[in-house]
C-alpha atoms as a PDB file:
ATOM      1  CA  UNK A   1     124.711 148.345 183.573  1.00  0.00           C
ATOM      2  CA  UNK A   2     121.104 147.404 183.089  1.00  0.00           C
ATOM      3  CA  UNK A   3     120.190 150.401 182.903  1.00  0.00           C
ATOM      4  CA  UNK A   4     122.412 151.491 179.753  1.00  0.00           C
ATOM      5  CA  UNK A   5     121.527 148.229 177.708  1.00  0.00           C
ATOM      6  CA  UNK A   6     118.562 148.264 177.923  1.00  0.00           C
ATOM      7  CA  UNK A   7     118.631 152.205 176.546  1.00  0.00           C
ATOM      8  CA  UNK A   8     120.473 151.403 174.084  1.00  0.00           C
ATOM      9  CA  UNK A   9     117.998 148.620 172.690  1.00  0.00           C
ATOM     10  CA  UNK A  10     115.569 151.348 173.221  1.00  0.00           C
ATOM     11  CA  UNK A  11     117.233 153.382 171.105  1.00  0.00           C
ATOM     12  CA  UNK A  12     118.342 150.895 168.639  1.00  0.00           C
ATOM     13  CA  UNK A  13     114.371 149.724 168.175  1.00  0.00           C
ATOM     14  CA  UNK A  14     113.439 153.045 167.806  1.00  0.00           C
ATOM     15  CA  UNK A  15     115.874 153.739 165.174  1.00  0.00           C
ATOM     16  CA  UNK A  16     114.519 150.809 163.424  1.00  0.00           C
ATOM     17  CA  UNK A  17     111.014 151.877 163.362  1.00  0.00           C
ATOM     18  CA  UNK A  18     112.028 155.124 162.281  1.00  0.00           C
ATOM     19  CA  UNK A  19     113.221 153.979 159.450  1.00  0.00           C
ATOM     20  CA  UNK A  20     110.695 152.065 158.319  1.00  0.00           C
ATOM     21  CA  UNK A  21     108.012 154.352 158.518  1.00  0.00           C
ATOM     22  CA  UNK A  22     109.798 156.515 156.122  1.00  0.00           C
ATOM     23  CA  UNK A  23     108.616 154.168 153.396  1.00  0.00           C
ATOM     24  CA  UNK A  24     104.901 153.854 154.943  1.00  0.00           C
ATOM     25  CA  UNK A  25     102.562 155.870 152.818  1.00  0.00           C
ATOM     26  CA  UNK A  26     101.179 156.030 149.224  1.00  0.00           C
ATOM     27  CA  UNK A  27     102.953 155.133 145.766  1.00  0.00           C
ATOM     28  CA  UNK A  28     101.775 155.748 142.008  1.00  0.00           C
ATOM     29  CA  UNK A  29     102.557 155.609 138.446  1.00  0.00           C
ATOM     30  CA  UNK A  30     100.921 156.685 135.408  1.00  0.00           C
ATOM     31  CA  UNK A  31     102.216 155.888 132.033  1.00  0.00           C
ATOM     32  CA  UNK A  32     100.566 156.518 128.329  1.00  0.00           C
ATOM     33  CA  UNK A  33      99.533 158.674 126.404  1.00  0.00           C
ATOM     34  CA  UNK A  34      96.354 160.786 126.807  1.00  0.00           C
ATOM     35  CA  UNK A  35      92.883 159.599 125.290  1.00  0.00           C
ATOM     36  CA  UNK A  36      94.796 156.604 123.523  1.00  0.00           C
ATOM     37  CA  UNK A  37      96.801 153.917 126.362  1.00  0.00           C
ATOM     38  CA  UNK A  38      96.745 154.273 129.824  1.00  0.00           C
ATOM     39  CA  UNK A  39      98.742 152.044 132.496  1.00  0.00           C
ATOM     40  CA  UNK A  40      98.237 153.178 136.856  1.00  0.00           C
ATOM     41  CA  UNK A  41      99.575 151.163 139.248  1.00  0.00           C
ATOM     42  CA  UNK A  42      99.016 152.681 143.313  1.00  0.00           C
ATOM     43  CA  UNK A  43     100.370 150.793 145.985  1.00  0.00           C
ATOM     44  CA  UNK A  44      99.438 151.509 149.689  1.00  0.00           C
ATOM     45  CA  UNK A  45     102.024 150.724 152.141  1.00  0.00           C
ATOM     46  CA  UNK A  46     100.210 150.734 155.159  1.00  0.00           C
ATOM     47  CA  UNK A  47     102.156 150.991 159.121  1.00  0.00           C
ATOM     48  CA  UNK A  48     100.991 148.032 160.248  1.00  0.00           C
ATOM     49  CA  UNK A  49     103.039 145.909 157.735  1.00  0.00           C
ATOM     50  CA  UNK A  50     100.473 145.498 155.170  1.00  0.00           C
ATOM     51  CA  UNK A  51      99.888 146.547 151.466  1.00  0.00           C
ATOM     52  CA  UNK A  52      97.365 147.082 148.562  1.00  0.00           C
ATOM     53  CA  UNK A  53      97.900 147.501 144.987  1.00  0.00           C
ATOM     54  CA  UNK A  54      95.501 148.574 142.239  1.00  0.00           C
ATOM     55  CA  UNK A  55      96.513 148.632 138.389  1.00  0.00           C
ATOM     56  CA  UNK A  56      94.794 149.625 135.621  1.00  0.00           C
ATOM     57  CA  UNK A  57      95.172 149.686 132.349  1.00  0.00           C
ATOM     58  CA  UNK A  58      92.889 151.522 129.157  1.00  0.00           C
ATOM     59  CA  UNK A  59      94.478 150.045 125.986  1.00  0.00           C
ATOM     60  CA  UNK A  60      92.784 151.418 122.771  1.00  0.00           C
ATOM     61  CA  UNK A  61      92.074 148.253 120.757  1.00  0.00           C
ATOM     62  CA  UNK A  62      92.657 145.675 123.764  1.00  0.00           C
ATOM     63  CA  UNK A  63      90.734 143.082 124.509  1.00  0.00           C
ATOM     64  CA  UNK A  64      89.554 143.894 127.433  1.00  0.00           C
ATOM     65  CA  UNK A  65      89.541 147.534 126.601  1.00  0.00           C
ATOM     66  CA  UNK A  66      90.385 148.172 130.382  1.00  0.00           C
ATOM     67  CA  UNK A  67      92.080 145.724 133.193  1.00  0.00           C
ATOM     68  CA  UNK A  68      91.673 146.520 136.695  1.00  0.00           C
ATOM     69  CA  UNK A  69      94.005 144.036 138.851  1.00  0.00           C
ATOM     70  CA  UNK A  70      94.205 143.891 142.496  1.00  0.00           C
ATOM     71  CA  UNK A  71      96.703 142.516 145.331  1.00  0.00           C
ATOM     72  CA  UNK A  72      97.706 142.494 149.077  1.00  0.00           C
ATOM     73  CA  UNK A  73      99.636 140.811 151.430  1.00  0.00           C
ATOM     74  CA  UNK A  74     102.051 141.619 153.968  1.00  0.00           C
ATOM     75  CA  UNK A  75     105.331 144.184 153.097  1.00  0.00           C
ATOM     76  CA  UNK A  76     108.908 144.140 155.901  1.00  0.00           C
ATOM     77  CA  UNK A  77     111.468 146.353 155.276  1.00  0.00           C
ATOM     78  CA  UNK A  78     115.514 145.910 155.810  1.00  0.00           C
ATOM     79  CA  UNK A  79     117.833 148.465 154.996  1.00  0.00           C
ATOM     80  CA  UNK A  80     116.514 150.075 151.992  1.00  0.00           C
ATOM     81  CA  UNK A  81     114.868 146.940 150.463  1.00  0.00           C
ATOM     82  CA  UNK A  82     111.500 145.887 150.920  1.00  0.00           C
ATOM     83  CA  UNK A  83     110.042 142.432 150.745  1.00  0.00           C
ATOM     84  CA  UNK A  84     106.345 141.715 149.860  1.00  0.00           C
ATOM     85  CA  UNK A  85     104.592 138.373 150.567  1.00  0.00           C
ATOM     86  CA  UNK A  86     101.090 137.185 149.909  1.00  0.00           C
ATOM     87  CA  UNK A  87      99.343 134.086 151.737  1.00  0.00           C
ATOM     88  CA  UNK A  88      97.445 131.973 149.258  1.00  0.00           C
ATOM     89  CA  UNK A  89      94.982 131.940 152.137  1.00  0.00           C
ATOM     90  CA  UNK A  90      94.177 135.133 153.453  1.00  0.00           C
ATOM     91  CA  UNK A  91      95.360 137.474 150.793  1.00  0.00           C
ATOM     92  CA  UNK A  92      93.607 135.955 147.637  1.00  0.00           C
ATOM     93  CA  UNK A  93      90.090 135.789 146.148  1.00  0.00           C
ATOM     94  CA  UNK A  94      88.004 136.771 143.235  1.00  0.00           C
ATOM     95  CA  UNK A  95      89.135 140.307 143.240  1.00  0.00           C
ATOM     96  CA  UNK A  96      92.967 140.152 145.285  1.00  0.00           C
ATOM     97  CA  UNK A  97      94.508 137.644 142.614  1.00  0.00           C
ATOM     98  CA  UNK A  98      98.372 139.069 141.969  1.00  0.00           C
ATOM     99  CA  UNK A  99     100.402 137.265 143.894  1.00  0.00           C
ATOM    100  CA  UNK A 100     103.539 139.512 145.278  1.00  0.00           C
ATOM    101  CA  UNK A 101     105.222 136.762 146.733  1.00  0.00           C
ATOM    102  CA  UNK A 102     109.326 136.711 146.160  1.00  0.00           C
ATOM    103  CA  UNK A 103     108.367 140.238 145.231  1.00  0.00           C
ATOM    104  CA  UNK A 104     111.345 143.091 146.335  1.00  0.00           C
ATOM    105  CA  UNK A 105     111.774 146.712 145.557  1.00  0.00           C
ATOM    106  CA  UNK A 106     114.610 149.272 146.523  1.00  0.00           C
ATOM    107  CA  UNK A 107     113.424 152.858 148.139  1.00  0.00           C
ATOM    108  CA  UNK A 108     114.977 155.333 146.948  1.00  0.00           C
ATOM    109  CA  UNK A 109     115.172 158.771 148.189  1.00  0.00           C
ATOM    110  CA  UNK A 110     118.168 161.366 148.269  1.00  0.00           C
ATOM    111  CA  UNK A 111     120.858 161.001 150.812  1.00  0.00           C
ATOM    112  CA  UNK A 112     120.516 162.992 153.930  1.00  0.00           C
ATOM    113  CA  UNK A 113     124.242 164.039 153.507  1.00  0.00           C
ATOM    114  CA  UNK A 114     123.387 165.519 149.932  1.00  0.00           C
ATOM    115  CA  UNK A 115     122.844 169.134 150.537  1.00  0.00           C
ATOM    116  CA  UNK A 116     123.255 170.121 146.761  1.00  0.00           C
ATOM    117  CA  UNK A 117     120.116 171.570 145.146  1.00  0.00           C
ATOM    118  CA  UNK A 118     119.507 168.209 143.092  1.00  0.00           C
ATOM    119  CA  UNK A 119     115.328 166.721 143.414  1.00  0.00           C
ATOM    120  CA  UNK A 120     115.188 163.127 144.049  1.00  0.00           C
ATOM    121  CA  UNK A 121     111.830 161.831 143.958  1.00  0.00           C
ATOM    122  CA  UNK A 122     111.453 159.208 146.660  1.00  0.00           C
ATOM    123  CA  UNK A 123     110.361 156.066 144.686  1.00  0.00           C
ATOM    124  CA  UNK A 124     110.544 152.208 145.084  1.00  0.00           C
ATOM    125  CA  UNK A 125     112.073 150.481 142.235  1.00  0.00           C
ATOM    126  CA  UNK A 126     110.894 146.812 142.211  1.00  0.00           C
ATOM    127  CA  UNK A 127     114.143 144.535 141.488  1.00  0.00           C
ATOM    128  CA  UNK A 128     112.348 141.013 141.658  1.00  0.00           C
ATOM    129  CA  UNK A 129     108.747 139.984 141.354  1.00  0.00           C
ATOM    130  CA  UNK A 130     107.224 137.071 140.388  1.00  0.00           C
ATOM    131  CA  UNK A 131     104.579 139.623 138.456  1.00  0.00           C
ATOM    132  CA  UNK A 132     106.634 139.832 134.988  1.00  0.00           C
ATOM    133  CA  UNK A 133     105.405 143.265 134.182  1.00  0.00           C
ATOM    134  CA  UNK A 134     106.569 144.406 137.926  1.00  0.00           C
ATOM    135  CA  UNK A 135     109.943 143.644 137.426  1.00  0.00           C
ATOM    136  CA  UNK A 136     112.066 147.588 136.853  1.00  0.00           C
ATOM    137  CA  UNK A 137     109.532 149.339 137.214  1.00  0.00           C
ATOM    138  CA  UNK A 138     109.542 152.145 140.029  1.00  0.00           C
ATOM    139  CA  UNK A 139     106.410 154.028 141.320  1.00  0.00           C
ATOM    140  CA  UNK A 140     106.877 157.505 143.086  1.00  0.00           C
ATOM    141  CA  UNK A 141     106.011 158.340 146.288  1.00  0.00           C
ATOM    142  CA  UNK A 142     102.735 161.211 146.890  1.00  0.00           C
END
């Protein structure tokens, strides 16, 4: 009897990690047009629960002309949503300043059971975010 629990909470950990590392890995978005505005955001999901994101923006006639913003924290996935958090201590100085915290996005990617032709670009949609400009916007997976 101790022998089949404890493979089955072998089995059920391992199932959990799985599917969390399917949203480990590298996210961007480029929007614009060429030689006139440009908006990239790149987020870094790293394995070991933690996360970096760069964005940039080139706006002809802005002032500043171009924006680089930074943050990182911590990222936890359930299901298919994923929660970001930021500590005021660690995660912020002069150059880390967004702050991700209350921050969730949806990954997206098509259904294993799908076996129609159809491309879905695996993506995370961010639902929430205390980051105005965050809020509906989805980056795609590289």
């Amino acid at each position: 009897m101790k022998l089949l629990i404890t493979t089955l909470l072998l089995i059920f950990n391992l199932t959990i990690s799985a599917q969390s590392s399917n949203s480990v890995g590298d996210y961007t978005r480029s929007l614009g047009e060429e030689g006139k505005h440009t908006i990239e955001y790149k987020l870094t999901l790293n394995q070991d629960g933690t996360f970096v994101f760069h964005s940039y923006s080139k706006i002809q006639g802005g002032i500043p002309n171009e924006v680089n913003q930074y943050g990182k924290g911590k990222w936890s996935a359930k299901d298919n949503m994923i929660t970001f958090t930021s500590d005021k201590k660690e995660d912020f100085d002069e150059k880390y300043t967004l702050d991700f915290n209350n921050s969730k996005a949806r990954f997206i990617t098509k259904n294993p059971r799908d076996k129609t032709d159809k491309v879905v670009k695996t993506k995370l949609l961010f639902l929430e975010s205390g980051i105005f400009w965050m809020q509906r916007v989805d980056i795609f997976k590289v």
